[in-house]
Protein backbone atom coordinates (compact mmCIF):
# COMPACT_ATOMS: atom_id res chain seq x y z
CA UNK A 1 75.99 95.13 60.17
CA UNK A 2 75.34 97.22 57.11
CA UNK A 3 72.01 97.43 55.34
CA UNK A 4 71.30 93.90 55.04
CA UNK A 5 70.89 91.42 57.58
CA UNK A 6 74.10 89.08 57.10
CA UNK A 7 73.90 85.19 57.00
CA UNK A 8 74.78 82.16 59.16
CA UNK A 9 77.51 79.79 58.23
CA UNK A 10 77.17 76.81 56.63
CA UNK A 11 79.22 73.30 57.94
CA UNK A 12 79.39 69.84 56.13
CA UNK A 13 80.76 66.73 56.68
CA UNK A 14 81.69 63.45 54.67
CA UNK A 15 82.53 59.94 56.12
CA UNK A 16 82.99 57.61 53.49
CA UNK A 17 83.06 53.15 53.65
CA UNK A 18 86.18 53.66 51.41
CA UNK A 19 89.03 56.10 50.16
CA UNK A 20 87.88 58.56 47.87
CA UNK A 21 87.39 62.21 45.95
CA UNK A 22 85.67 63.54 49.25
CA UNK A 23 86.92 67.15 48.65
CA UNK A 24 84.47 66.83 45.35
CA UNK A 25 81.80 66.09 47.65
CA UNK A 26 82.48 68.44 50.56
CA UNK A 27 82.61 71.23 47.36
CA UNK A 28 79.45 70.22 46.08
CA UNK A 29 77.77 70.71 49.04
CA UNK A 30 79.45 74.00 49.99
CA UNK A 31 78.19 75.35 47.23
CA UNK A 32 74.40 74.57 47.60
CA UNK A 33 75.43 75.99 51.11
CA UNK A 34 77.10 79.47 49.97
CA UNK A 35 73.63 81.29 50.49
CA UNK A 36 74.86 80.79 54.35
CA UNK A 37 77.93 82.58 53.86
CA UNK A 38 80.13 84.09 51.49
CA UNK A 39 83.58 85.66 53.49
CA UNK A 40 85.17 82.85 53.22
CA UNK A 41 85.50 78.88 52.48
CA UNK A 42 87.42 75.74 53.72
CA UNK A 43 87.73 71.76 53.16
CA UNK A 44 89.97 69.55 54.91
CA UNK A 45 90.81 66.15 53.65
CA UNK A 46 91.24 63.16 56.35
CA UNK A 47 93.87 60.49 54.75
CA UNK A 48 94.26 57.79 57.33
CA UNK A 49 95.12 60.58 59.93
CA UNK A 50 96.83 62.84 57.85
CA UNK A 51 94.99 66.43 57.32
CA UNK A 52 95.16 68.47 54.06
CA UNK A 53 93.09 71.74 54.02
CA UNK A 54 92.62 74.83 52.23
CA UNK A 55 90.93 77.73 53.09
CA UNK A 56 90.97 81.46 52.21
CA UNK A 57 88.83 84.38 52.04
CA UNK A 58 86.17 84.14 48.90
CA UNK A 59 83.20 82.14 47.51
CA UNK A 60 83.74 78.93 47.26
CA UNK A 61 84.60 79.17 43.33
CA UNK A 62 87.02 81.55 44.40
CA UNK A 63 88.70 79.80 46.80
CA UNK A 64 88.57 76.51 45.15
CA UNK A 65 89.64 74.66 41.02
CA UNK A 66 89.59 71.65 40.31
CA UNK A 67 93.69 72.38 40.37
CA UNK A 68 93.21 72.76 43.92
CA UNK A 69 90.71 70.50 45.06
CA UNK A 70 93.03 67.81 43.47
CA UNK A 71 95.83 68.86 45.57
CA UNK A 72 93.42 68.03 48.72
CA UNK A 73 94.10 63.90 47.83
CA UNK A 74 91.79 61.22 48.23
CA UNK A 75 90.37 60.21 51.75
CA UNK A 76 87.05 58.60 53.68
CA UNK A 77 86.62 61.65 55.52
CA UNK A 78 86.37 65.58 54.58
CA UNK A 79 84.74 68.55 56.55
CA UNK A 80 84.11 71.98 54.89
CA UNK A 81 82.85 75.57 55.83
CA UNK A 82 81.36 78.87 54.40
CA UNK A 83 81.53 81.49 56.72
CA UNK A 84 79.68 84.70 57.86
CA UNK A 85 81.24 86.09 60.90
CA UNK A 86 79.26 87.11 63.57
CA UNK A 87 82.59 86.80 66.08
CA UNK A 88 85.64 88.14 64.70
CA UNK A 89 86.79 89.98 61.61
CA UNK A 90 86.57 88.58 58.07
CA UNK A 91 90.29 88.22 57.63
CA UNK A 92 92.07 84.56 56.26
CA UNK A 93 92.79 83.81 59.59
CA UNK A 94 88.99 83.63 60.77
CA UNK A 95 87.95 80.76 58.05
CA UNK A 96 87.18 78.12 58.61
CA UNK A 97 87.60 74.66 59.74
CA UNK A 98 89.82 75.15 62.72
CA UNK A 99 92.74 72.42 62.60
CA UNK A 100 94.34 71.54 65.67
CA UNK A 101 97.27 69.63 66.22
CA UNK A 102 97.14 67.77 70.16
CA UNK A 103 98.82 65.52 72.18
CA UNK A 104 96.25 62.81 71.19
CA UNK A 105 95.96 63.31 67.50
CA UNK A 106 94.68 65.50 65.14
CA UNK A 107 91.19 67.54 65.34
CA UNK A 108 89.14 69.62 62.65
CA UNK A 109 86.28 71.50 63.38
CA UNK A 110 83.80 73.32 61.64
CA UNK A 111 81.25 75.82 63.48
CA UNK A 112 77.42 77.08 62.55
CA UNK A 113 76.11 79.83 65.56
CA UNK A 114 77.79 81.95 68.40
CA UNK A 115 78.85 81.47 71.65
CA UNK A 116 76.97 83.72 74.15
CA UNK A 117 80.27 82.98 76.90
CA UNK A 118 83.46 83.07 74.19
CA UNK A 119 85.23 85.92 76.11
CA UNK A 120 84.68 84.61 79.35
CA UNK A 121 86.07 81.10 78.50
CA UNK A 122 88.99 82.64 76.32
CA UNK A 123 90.31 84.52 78.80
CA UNK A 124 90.42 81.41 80.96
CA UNK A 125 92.08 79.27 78.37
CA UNK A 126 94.30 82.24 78.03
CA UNK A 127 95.39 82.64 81.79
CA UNK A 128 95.89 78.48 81.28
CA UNK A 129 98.82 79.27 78.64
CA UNK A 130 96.44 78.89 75.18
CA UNK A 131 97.33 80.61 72.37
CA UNK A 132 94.71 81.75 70.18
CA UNK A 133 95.37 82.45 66.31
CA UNK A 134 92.14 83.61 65.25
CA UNK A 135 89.82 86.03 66.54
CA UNK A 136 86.44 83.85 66.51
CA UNK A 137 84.65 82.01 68.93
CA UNK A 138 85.07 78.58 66.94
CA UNK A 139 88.68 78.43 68.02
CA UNK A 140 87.86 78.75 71.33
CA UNK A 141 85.56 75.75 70.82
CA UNK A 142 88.02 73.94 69.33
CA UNK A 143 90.68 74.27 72.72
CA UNK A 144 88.02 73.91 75.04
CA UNK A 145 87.22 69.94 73.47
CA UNK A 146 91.08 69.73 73.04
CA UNK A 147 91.53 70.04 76.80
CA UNK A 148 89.16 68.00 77.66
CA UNK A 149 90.20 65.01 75.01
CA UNK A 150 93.30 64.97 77.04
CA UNK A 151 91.82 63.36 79.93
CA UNK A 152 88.85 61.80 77.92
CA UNK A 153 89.21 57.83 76.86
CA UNK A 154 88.08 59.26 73.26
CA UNK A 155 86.77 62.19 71.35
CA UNK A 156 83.19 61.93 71.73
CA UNK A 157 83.72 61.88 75.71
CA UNK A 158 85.55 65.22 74.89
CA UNK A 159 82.79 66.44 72.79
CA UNK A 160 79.79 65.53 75.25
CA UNK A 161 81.98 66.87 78.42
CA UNK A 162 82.68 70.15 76.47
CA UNK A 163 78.69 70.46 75.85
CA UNK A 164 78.14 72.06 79.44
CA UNK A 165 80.81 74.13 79.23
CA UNK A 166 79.55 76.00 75.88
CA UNK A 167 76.60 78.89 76.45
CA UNK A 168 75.24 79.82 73.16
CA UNK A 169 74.42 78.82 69.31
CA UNK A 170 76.75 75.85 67.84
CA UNK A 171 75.98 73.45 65.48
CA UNK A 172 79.37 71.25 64.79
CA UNK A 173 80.97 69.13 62.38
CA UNK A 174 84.60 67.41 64.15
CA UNK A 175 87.12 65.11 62.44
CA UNK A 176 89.29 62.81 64.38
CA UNK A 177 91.71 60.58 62.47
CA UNK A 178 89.03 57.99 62.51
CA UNK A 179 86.29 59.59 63.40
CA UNK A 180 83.53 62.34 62.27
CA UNK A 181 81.39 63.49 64.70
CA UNK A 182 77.99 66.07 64.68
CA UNK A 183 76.88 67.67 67.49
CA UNK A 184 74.12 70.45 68.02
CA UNK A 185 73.68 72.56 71.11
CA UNK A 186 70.92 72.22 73.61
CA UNK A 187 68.93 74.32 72.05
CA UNK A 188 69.31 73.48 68.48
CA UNK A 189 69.30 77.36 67.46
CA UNK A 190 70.94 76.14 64.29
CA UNK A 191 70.16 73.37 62.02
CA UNK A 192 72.26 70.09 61.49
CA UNK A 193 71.13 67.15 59.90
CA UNK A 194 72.35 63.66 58.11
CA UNK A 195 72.07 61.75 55.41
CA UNK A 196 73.48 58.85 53.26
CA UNK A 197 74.37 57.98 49.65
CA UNK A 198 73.61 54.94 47.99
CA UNK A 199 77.12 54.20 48.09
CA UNK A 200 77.38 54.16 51.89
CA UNK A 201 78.69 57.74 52.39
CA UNK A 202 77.31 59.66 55.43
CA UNK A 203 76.72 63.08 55.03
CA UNK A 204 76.28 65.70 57.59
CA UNK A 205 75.23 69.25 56.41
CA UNK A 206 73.34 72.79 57.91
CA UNK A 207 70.65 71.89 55.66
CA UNK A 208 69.05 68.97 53.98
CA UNK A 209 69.25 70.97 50.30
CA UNK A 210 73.16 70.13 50.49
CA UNK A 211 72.14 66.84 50.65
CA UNK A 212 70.31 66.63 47.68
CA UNK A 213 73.34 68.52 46.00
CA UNK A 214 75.48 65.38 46.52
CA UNK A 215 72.84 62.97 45.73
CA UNK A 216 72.26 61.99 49.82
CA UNK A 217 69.03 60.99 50.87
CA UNK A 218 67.82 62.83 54.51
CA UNK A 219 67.79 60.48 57.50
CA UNK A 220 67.06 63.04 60.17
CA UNK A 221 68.28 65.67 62.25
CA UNK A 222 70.55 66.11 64.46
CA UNK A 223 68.49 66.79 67.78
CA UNK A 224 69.94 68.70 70.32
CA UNK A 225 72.62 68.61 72.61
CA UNK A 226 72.78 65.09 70.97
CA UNK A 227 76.48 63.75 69.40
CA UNK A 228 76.48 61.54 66.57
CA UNK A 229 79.47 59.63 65.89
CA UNK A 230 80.36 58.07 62.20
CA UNK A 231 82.74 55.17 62.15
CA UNK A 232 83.73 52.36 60.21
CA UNK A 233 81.95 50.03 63.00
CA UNK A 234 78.50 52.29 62.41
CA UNK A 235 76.39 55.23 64.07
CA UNK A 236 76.81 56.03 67.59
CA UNK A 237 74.41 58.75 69.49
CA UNK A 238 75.05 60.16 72.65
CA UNK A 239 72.35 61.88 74.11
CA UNK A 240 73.86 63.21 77.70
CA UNK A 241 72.71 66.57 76.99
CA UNK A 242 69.38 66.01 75.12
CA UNK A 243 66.05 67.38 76.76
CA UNK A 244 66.81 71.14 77.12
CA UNK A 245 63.99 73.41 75.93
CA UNK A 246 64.12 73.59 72.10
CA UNK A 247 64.64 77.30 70.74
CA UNK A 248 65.38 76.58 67.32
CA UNK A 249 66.21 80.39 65.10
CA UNK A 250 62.34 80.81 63.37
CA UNK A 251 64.71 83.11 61.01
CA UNK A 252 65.88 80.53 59.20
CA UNK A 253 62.31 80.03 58.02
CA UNK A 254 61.84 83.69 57.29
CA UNK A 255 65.33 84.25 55.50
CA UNK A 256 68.46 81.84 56.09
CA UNK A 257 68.03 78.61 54.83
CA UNK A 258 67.32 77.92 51.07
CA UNK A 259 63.70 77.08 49.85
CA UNK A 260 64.30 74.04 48.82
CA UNK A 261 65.43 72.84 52.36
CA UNK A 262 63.30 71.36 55.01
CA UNK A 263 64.19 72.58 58.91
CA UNK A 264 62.83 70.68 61.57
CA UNK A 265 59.99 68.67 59.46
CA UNK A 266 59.13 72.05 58.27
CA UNK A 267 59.26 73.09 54.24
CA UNK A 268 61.35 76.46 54.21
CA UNK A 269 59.29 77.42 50.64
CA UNK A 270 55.82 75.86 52.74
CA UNK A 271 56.80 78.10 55.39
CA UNK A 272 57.68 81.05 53.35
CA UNK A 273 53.94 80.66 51.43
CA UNK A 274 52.53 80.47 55.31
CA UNK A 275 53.83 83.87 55.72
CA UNK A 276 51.98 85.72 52.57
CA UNK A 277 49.39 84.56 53.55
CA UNK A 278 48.96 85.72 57.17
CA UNK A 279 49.83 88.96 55.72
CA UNK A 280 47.14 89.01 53.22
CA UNK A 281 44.88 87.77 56.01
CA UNK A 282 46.35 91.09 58.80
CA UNK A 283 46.78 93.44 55.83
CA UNK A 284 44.20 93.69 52.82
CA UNK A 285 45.52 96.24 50.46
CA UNK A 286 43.98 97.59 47.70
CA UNK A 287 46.48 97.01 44.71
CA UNK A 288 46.94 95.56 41.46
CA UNK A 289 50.69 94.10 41.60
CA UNK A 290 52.25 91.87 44.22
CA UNK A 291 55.76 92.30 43.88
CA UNK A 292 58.71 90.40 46.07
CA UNK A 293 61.96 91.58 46.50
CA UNK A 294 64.50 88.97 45.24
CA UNK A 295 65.53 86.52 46.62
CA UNK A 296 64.43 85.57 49.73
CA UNK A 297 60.83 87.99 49.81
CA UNK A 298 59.68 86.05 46.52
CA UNK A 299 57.79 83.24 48.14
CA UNK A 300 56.20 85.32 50.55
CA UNK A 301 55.17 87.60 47.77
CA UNK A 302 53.66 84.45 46.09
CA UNK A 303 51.75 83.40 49.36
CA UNK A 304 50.37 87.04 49.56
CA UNK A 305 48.93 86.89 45.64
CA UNK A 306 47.19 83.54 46.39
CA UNK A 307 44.84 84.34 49.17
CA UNK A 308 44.57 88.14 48.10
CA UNK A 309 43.83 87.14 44.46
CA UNK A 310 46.06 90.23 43.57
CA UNK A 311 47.82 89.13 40.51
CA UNK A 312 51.92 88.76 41.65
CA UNK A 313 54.15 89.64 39.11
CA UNK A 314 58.01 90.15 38.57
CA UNK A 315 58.90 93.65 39.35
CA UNK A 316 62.40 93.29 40.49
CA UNK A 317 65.28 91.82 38.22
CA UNK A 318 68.46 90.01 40.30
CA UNK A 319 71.93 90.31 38.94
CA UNK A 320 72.76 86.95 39.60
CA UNK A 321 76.44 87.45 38.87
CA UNK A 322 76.84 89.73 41.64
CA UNK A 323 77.63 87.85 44.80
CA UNK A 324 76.49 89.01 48.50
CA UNK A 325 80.33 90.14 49.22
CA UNK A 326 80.04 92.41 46.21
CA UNK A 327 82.67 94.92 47.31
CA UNK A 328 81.82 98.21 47.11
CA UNK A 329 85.07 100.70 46.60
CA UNK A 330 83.79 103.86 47.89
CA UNK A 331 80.95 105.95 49.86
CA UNK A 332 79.90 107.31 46.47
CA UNK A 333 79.81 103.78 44.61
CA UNK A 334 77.70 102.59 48.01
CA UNK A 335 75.20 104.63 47.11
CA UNK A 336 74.17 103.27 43.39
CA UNK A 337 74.73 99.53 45.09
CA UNK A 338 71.27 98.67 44.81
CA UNK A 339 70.68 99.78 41.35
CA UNK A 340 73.49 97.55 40.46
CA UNK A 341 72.16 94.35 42.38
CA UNK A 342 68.53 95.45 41.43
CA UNK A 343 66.41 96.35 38.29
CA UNK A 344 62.99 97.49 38.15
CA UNK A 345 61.11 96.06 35.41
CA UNK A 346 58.94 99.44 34.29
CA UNK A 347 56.26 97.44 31.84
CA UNK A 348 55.38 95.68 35.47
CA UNK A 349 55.12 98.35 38.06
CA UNK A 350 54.26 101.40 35.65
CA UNK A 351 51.25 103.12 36.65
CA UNK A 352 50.27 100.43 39.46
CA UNK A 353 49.59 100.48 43.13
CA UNK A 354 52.41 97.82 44.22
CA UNK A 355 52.62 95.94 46.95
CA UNK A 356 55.81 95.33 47.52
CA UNK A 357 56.94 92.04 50.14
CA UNK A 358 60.50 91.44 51.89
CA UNK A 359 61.93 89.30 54.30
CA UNK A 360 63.09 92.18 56.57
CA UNK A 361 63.46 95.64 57.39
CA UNK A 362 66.61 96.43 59.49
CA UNK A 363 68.11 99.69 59.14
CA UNK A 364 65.32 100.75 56.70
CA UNK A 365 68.14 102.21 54.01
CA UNK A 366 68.00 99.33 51.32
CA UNK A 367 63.72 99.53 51.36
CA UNK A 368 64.11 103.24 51.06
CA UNK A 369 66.88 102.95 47.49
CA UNK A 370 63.87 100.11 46.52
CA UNK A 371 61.01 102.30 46.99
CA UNK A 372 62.17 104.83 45.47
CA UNK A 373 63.44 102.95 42.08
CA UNK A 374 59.57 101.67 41.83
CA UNK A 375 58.14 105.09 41.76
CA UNK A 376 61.21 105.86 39.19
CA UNK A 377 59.70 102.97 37.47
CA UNK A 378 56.14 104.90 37.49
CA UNK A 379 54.67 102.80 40.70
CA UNK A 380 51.67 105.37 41.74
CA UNK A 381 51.80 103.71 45.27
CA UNK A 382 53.99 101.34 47.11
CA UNK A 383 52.92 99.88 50.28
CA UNK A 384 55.70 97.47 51.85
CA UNK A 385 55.38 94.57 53.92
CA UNK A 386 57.86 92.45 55.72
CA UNK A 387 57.68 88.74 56.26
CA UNK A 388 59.76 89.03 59.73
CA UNK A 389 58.25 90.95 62.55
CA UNK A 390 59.65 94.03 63.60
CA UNK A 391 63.53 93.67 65.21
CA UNK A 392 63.54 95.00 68.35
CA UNK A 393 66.22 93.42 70.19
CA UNK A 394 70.07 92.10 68.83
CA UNK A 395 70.44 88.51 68.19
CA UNK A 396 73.44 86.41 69.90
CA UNK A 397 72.99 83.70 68.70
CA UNK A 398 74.42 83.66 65.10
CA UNK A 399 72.66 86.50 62.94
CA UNK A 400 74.45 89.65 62.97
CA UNK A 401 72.37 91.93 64.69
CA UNK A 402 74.38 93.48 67.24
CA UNK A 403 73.03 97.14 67.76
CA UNK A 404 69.56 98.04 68.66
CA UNK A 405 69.93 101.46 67.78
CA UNK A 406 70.48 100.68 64.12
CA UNK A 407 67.38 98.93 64.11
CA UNK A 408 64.89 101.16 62.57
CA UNK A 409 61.49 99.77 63.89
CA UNK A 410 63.33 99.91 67.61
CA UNK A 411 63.25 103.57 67.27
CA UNK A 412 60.29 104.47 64.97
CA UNK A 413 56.55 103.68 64.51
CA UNK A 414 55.18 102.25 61.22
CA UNK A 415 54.05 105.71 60.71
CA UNK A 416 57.71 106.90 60.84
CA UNK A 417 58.98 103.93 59.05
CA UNK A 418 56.72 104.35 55.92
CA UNK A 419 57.97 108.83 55.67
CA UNK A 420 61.74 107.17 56.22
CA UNK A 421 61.90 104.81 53.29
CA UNK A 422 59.12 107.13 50.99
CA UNK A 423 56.37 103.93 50.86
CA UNK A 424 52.47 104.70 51.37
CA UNK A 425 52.37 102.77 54.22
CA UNK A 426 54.62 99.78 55.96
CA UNK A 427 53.44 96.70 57.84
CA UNK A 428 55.20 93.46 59.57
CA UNK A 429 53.89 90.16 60.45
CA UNK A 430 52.98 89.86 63.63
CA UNK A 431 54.47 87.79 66.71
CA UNK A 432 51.27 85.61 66.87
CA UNK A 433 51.73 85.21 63.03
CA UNK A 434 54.88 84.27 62.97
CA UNK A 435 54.35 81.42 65.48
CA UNK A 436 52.41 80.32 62.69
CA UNK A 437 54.17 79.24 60.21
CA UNK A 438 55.99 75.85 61.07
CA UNK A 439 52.87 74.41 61.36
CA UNK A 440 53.18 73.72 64.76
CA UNK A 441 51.50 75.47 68.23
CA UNK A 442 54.59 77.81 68.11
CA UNK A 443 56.79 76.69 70.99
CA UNK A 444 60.23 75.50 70.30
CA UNK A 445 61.44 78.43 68.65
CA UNK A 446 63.72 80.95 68.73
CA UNK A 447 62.10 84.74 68.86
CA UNK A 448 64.13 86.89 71.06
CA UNK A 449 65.18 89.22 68.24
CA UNK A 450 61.79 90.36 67.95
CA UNK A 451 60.26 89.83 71.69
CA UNK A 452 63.42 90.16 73.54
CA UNK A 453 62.58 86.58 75.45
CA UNK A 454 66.39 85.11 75.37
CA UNK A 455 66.69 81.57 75.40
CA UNK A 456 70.11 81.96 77.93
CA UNK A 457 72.23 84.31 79.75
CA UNK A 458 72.96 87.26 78.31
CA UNK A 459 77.30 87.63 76.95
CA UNK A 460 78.87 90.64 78.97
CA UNK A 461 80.56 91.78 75.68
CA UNK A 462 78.70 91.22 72.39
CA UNK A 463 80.86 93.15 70.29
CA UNK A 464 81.58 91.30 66.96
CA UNK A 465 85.08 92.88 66.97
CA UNK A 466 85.56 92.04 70.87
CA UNK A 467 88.76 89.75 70.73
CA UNK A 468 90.40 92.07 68.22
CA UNK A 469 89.50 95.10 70.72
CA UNK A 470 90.76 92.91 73.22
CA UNK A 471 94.11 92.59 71.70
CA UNK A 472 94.80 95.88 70.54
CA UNK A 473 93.73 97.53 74.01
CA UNK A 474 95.81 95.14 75.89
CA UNK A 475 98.90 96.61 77.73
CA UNK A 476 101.10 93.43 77.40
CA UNK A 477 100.52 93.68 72.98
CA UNK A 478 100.97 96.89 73.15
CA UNK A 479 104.37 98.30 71.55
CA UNK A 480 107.28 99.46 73.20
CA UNK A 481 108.91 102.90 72.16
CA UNK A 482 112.16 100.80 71.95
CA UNK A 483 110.97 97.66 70.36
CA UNK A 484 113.62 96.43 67.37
């Protein structure tokens, strides 16, 4: 984790009545997805059985021309995946989907969350003979269905037996030569839902804004611990492992998903509004500007200016041609990063008392480079809020929060928050609050990163980098003085 909190992933899914351009479609909707991740990109291609991928490191645009997607084929069936690890390096060999190659066919698999038990069941499948050729936890999700398929009459038997036997976040997409399948864990930490075209396509996708991108109209979600199987006969749902306590990620209200995308019944942008104005409602400022950081603090900002009746205005200028894996080539460079991804706008905040609205603090070192470029910008005061309560506690389920003690309101007050970052005063939405603003009496949701109330056992190792350390500390990969 660096300054910013880091994104989910993002999976979708195409079963088609007919052979077709699915790779077009899987591309489309990767790229209304790329807000969930931006290391790398995938698509495989299902051609009566036979699998043709790509994936690499990159934005989807990157990874993917039309020169390429051509060379994909036609099919009925296509999975694809933008990644953010939160297991595992960032390397080619960590995107995404996982293709396996089995004694009873081929498999695909594309993975949203993180497993809470991945080192304990790799090292198992690892005593067993596996060989692993990645260093996430989606690989290991991948063999654990594969060993059960070989003693299942079919795939979704595999896929339901393997539920049990998989602690953590995972929302799933899975091709079979005949067969694409969605399933969600108990929980439903992360979202998965469906959808069809007027052509007859089914689409599965992390979000119901990737359906629109494809022209899909929303059916439902995916509930959890359920399976839903596409095939040419129809819709099957298997529902062995539905009735678990919900704890569905309120973060992806507060900053994952898009806007435009609605999460368990619940408008993200509705949501978003909700939050502004239980802020205005805890923290009445004298001001005269409402400013939101771009992109994902604008809507809060706007909820905040409508029941404060303190004019909101645009303070804060996106480069939108700078992506979120914007490399940075040295300490030095790091430094002037957000002047480059951010501009204030000095007619707006010049000589004003600002009130300035974000989705987050984490470390507190991105507020304190925006603070500071308002009152370069001639803001006379800057008071910050944040539409997420304070982060107290890692998350293992899927956002890449791994450290407590680089999270700055773990180890400060508000007091010592607002010297840190240079701001007049700082302020978070509150726990109560932010059971809030789904609409709903608050239960079903996910809040252990900010009341440290974990929804399942705790993983012994955590570390993003653990099956890499793993490796490399391992006596038998270790090399020999005499090695050729």
């Amino acid at each position: 984790m660096e300054n910013l909190i880091h994104e989910e992933c993002g999976v979708f899914g195409v079963f088609s009545p007919e052979t077709r351009d699915v790779a077009s479609l899987v591309y489309f909707g990767l790229f209304a997805l790329q807000h969930r991740g931006q290391e790398s990109a995938g698509i495989v291609v299902n051609d009566d059985g036979v699998f043709t991928y790509r994936k690499d490191v990159g934005l989807v645009g990157e990874v993917f021309d039309s020169e390429k997607l051509q060379k994909l084929g036609l099919g009925n069936m296509a999975l694809g995946h933008v990644r953010y690890g939160t297991t595992g390096g960032g390397e080619r060999r960590n995107a995404q989907p996982v293709v396996v190659n089995h004694l009873k066919g081929n498999m695909a698999l594309a993975h949203n969350g993180n497993l809470v038990n991945s080192y304990e069941l790799r090292t198992e499948l690892e005593n067993q003979g596996s060989i692993f050729h990645s260093t996430s936890d989606t690989e290991v999700i991948a063999y654990t269905i594969t060993k059960e398929r070989l003693h299942s009459k079919n795939i979704e038997d595999a896929v339901a037996a393997s539920i049990p036997k998989l602690d953590g976040a995972y929302s799933l997409v899975i091709m079979s030569p005949s067969k694409l399948i969605a399933v969600r864990d108990v929980h439903g930490f992360r979202p998965l839902c469906y959808g069809q075209r007027e052509d007859g396509t089914y689409i599965v996708a992390s979000e119901t804004c990737a359906l629109a991108a494809v022209n899909a109209k929303f059916i439902r979600d995916i509930e959890p611990g359920e399976v839903v199987v596409f095939t040419k006969d129809g819709i099957k749902s298997i529902c062995d492992h539905c009735g678990a306590k919900k704890s569905f990620c309120v973060f992806e209200y507060l900053y994952i998903a898009r806007p435009d995308s609605v999460c368990e019944g619940c408008s993200v942008h509705g949501a978003r509004l909700r939050v502004g104005e239980l802020l205005a409602d805890a923290y009445p400022i004298d001001a005269d500007i409402v400013v939101g950081v771009p992109d994902s603090g604008t809507d809060a900002a706007i909820g905040y200016s409508h029941r404060s009746g303190i004019p909101y205005d645009i303070g804060l200028i996106k480069n939108k041609y700078i992506g979120r894996t914007f490399i940075v080539p040295g300490q030095g460079v790091r430094e002037e990063m957000v002047s480059i991804k951010l501009n204030v706008v000095p007619s707006v905040v010049k000589g004003k008392r600002v009130i300035l609205v974000d989705d987050s603090i984490v470390r507190g070192t991105t507020s304190a480079k925006i603070v500071k470029r308002l009152r370069e910008g001639g803001a006379t005061e800057v008071h910050v809020l944040s539409s997420a309560p304070p982060f107290m506690n890692p998350c293992y389920y899927g956002v890449d929060i791994d450290s407590r003690e680089s999270l700055i309101a773990a180890n400060h007050t508000k007091q010592e928050i607002a010297k840190i970052i240079g701001a007049d005063s700082v302020n978070f939405l509150s726990i109560e609050d932010v059971k809030k603003i789904a609409g709903t009496d608050g239960s079903g949701f996910c809040y252990a990163c900010f009341d440290g109330n974990y929804p399942t056992a705790l993983p012994t190792n955590s570390e993003k980098s653990r099956f890499e350390r793993k490796i490399s500390t391992n006596p038998k990969f270790a090399k020999k003085d005499n090695d050729n």
